[in-house]
PDB file of N, CA and C in Angstrom:
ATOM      1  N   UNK A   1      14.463 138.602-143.706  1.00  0.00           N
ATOM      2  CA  UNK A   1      15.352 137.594-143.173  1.00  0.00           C
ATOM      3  C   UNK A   1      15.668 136.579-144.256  1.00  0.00           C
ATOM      4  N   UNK A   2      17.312 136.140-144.485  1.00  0.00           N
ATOM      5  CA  UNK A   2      17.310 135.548-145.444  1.00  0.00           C
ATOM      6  C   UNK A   2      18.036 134.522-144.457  1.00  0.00           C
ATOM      7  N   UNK A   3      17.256 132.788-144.776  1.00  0.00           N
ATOM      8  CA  UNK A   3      18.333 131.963-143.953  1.00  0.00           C
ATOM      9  C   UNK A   3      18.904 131.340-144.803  1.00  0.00           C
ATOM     10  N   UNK A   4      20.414 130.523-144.373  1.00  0.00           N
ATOM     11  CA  UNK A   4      21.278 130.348-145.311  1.00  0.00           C
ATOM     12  C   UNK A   4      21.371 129.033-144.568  1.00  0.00           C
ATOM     13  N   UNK A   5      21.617 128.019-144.974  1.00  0.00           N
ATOM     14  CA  UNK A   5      21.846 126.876-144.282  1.00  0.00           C
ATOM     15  C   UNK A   5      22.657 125.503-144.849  1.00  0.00           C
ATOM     16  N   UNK A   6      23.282 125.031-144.315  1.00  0.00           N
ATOM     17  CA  UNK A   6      24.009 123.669-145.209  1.00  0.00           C
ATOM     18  C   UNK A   6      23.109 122.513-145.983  1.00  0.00           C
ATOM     19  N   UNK A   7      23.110 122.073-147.326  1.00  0.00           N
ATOM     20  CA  UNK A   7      22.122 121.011-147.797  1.00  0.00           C
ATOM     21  C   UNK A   7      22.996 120.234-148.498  1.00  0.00           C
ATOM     22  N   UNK A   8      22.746 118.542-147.966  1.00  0.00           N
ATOM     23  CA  UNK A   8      23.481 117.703-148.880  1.00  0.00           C
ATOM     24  C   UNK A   8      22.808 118.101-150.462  1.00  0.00           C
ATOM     25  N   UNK A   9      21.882 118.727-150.464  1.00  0.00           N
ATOM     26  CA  UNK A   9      21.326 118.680-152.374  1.00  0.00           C
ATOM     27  C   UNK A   9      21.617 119.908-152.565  1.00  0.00           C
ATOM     28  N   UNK A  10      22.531 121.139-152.167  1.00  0.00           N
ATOM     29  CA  UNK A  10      22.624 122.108-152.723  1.00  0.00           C
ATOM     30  C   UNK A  10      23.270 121.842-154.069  1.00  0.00           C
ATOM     31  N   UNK A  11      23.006 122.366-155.149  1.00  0.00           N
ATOM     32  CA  UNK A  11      23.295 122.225-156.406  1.00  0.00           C
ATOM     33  C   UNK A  11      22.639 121.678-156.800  1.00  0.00           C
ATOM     34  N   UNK A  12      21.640 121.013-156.915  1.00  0.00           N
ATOM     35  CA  UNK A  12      20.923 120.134-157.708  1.00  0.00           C
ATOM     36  C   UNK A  12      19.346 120.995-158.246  1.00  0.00           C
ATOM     37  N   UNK A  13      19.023 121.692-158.022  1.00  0.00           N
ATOM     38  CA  UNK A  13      18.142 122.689-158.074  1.00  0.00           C
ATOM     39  C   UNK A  13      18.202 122.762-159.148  1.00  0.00           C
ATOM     40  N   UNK A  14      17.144 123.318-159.995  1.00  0.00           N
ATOM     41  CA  UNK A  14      17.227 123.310-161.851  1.00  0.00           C
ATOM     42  C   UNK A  14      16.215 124.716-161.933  1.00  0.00           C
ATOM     43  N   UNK A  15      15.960 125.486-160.986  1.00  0.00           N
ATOM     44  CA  UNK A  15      15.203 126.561-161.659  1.00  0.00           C
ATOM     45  C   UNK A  15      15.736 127.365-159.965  1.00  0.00           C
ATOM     46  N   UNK A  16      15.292 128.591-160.149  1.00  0.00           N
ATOM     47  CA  UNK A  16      15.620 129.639-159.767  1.00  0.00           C
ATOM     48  C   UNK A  16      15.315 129.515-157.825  1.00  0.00           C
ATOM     49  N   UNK A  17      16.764 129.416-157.644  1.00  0.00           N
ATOM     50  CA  UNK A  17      16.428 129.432-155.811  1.00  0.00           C
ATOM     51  C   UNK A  17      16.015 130.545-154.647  1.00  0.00           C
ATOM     52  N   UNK A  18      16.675 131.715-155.556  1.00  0.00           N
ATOM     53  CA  UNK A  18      16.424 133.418-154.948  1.00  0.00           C
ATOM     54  C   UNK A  18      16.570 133.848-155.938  1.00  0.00           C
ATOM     55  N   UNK A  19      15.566 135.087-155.560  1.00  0.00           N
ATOM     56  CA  UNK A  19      15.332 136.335-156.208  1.00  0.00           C
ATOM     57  C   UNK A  19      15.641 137.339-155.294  1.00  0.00           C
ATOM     58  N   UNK A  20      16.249 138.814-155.821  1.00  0.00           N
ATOM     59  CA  UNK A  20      16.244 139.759-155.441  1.00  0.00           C
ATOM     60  C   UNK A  20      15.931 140.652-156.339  1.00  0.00           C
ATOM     61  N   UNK A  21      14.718 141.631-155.880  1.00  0.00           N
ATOM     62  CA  UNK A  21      13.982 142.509-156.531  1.00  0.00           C
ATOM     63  C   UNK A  21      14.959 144.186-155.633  1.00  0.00           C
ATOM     64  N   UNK A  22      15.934 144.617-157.691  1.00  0.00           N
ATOM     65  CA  UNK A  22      16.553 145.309-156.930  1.00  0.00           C
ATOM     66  C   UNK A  22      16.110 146.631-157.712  1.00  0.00           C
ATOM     67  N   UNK A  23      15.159 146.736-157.964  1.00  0.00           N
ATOM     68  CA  UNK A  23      14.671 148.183-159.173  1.00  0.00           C
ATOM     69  C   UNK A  23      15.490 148.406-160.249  1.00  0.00           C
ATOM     70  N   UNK A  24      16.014 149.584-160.334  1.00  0.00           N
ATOM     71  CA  UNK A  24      16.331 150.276-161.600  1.00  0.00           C
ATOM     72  C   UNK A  24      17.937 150.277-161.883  1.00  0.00           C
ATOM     73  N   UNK A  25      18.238 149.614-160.765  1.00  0.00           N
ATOM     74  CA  UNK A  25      19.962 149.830-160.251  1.00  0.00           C
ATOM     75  C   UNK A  25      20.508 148.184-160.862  1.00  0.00           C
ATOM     76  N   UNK A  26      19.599 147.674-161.517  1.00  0.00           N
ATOM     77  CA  UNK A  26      19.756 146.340-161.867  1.00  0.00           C
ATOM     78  C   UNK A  26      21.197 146.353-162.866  1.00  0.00           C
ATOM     79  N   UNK A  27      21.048 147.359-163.778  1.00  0.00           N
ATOM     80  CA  UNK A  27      22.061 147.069-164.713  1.00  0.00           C
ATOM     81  C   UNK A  27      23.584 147.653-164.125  1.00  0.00           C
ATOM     82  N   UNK A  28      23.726 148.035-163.148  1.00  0.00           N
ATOM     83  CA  UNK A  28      24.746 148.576-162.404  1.00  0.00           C
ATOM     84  C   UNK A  28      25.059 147.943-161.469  1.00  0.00           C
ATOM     85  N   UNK A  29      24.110 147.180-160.830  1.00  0.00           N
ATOM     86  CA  UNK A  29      24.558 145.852-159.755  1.00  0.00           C
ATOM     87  C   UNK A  29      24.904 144.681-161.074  1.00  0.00           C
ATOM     88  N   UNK A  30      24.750 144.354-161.960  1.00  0.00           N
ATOM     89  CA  UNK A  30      25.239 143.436-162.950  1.00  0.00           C
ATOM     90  C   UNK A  30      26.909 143.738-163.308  1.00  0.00           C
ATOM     91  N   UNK A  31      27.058 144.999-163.768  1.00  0.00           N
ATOM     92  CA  UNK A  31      27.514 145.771-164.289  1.00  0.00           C
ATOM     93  C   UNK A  31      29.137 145.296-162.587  1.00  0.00           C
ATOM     94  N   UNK A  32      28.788 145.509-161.814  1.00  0.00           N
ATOM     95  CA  UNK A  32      29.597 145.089-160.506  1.00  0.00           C
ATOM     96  C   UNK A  32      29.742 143.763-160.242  1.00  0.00           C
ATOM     97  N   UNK A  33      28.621 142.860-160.582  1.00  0.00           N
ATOM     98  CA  UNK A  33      29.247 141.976-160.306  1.00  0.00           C
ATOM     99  C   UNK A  33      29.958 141.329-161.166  1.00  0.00           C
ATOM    100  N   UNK A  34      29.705 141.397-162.367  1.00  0.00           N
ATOM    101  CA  UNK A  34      30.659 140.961-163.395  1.00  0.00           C
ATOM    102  C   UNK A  34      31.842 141.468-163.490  1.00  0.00           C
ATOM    103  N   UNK A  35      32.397 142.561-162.732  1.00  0.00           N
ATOM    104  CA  UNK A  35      33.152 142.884-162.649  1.00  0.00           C
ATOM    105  C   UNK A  35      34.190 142.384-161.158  1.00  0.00           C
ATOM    106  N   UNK A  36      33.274 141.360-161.096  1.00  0.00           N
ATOM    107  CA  UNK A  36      34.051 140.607-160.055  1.00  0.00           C
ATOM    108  C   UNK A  36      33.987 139.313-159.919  1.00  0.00           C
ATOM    109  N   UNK A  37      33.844 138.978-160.991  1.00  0.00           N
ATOM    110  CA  UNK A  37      34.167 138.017-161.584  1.00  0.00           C
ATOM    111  C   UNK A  37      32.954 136.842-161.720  1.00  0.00           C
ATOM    112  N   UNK A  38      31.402 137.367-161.341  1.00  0.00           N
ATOM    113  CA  UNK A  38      30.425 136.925-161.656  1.00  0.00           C
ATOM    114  C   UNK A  38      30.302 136.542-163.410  1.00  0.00           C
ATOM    115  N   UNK A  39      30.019 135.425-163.421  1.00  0.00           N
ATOM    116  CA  UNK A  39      29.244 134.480-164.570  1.00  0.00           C
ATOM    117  C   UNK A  39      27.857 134.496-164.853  1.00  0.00           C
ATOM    118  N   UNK A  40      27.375 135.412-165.524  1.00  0.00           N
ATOM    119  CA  UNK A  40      25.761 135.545-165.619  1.00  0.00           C
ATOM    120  C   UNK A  40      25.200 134.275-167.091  1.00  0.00           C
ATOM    121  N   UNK A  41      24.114 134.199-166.782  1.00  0.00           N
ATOM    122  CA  UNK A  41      23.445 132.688-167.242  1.00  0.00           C
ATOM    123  C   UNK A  41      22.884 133.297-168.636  1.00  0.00           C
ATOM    124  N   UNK A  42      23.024 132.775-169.229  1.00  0.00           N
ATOM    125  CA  UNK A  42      22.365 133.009-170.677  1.00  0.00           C
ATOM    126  C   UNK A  42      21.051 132.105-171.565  1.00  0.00           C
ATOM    127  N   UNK A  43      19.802 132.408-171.348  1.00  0.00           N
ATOM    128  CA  UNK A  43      18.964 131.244-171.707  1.00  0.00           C
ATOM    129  C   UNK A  43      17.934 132.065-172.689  1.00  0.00           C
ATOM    130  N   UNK A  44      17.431 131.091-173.625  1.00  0.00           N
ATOM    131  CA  UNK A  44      17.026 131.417-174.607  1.00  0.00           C
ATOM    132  C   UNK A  44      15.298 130.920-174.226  1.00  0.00           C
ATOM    133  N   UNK A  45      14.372 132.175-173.862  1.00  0.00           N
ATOM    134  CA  UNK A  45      12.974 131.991-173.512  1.00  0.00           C
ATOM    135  C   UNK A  45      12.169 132.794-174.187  1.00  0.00           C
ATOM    136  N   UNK A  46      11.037 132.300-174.950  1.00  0.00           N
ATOM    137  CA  UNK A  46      10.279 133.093-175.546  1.00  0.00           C
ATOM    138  C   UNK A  46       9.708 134.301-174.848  1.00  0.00           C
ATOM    139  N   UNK A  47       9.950 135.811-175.767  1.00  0.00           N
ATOM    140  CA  UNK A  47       9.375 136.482-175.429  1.00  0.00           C
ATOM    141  C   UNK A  47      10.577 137.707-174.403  1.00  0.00           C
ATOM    142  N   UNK A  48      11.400 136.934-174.253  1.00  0.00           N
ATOM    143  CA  UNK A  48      12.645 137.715-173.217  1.00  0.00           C
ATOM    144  C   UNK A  48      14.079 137.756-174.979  1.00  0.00           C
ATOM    145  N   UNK A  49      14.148 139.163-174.880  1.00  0.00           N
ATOM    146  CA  UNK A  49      15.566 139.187-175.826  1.00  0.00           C
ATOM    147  C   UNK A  49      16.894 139.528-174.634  1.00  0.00           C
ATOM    148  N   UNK A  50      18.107 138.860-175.249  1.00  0.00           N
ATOM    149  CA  UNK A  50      19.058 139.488-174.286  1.00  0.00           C
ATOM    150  C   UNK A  50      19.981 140.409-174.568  1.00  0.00           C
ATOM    151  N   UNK A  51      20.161 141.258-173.784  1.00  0.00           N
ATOM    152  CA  UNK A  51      20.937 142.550-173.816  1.00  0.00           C
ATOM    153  C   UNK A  51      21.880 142.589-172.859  1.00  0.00           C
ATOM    154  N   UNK A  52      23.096 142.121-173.159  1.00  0.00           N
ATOM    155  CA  UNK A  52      24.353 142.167-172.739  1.00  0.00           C
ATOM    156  C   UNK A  52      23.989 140.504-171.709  1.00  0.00           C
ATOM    157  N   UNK A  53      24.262 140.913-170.590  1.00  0.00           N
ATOM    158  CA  UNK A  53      23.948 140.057-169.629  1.00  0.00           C
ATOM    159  C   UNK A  53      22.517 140.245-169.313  1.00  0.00           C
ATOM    160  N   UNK A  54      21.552 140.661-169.679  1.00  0.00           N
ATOM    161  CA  UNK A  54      19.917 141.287-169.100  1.00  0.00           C
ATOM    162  C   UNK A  54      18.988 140.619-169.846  1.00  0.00           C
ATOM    163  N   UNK A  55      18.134 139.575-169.409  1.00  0.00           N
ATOM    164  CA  UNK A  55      17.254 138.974-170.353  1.00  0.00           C
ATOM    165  C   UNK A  55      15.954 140.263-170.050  1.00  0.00           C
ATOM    166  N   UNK A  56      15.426 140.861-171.066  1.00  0.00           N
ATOM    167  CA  UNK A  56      14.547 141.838-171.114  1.00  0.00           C
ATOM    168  C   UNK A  56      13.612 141.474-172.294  1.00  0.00           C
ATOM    169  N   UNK A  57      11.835 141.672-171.263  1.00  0.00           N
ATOM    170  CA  UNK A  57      10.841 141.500-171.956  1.00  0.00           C
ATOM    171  C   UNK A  57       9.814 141.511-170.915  1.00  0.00           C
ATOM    172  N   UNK A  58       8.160 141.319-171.849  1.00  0.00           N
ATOM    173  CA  UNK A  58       7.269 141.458-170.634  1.00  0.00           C
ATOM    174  C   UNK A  58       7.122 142.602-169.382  1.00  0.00           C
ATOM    175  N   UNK A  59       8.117 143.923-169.834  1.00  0.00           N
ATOM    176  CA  UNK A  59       7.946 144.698-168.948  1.00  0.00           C
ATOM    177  C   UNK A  59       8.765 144.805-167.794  1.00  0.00           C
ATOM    178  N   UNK A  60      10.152 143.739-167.780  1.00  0.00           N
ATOM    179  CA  UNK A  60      11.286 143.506-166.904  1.00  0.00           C
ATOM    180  C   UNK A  60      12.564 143.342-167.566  1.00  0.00           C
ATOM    181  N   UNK A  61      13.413 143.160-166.973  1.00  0.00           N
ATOM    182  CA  UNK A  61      14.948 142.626-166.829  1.00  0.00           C
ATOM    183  C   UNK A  61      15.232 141.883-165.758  1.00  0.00           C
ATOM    184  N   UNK A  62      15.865 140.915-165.891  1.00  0.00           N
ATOM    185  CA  UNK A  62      16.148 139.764-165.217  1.00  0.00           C
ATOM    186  C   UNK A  62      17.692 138.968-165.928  1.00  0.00           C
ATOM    187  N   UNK A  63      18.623 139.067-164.788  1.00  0.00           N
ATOM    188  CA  UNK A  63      19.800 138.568-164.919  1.00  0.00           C
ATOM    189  C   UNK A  63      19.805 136.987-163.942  1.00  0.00           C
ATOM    190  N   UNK A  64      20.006 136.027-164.722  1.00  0.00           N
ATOM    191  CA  UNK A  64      20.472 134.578-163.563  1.00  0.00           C
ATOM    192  C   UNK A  64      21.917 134.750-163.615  1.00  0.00           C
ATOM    193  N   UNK A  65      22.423 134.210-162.628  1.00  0.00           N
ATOM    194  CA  UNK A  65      23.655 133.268-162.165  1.00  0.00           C
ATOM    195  C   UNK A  65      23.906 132.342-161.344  1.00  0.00           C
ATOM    196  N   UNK A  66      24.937 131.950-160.847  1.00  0.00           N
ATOM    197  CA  UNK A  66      24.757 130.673-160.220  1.00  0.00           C
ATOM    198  C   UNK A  66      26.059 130.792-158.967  1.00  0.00           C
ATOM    199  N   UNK A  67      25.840 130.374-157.480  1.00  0.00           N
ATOM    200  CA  UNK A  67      26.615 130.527-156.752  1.00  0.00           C
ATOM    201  C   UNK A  67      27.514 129.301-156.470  1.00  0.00           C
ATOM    202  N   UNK A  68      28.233 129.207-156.242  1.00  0.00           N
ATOM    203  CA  UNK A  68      29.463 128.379-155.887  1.00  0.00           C
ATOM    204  C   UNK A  68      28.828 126.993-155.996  1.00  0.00           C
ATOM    205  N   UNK A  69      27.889 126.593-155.145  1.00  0.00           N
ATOM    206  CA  UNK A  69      27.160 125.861-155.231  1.00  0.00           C
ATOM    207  C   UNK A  69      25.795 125.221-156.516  1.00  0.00           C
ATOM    208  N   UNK A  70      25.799 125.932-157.288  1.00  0.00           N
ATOM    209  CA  UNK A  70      25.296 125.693-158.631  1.00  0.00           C
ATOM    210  C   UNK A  70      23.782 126.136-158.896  1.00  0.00           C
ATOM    211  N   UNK A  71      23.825 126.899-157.098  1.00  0.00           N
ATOM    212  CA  UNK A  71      22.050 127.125-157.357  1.00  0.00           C
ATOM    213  C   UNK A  71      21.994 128.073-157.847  1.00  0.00           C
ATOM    214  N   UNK A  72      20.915 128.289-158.408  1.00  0.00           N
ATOM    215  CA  UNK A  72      20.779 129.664-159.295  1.00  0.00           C
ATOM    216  C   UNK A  72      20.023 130.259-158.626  1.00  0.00           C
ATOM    217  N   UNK A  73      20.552 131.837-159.013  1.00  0.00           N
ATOM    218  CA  UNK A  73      20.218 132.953-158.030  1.00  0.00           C
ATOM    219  C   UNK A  73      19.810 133.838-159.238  1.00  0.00           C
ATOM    220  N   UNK A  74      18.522 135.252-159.247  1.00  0.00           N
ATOM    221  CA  UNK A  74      18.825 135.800-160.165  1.00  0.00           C
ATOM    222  C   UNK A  74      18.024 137.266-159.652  1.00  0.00           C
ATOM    223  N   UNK A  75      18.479 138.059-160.351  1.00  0.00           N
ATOM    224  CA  UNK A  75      18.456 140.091-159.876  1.00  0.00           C
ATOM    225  C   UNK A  75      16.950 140.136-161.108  1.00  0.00           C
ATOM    226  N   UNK A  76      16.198 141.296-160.224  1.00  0.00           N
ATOM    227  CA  UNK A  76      15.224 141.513-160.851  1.00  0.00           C
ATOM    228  C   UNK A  76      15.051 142.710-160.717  1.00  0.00           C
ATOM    229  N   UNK A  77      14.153 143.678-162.009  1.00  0.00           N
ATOM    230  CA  UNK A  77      14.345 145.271-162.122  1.00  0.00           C
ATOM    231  C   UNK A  77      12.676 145.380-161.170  1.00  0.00           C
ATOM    232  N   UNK A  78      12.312 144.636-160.307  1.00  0.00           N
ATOM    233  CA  UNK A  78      11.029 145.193-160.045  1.00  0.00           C
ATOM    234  C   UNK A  78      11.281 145.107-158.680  1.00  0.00           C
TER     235      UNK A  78
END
């Protein structure tokens, strides 16, 4: 169950609001949404290199972006 609800502080959030753990299909759900006109986040963290839109390291991939509202949302390969 995911609830979705109205917040006067939506946007103000500074680290990661949802996750979705989507396996192996990660670079192909990226791969779609950027192709629709998704903006993926680009951050520079030790230990993660980035590959295309895919911060990869530690044994994962992990893409952020940010929804209308500025919270950040981000896809995970596990």
């Amino acid at each position: 169950t995911l609830n979705v609800y109205h917040s006067q502080f939506a946007g103000t959030n500074k680290a990661t609001a949802v996750t979705w753990m989507v396996g192996d299909e990660i670079g192909n759900i990226v791969k779609e949404l950027k192709s629709k006109g998704v903006a993926f986040e680009h951050y520079q963290m030790p230990g993660l290199t980035l590959e295309g839109d895919l911060h990869v390291g530690y044994g994962m991939k992990v893409a952020w972006f940010k929804d209308p509202d500025g919270n950040i949302l981000n896809l995970v390969d596990r």
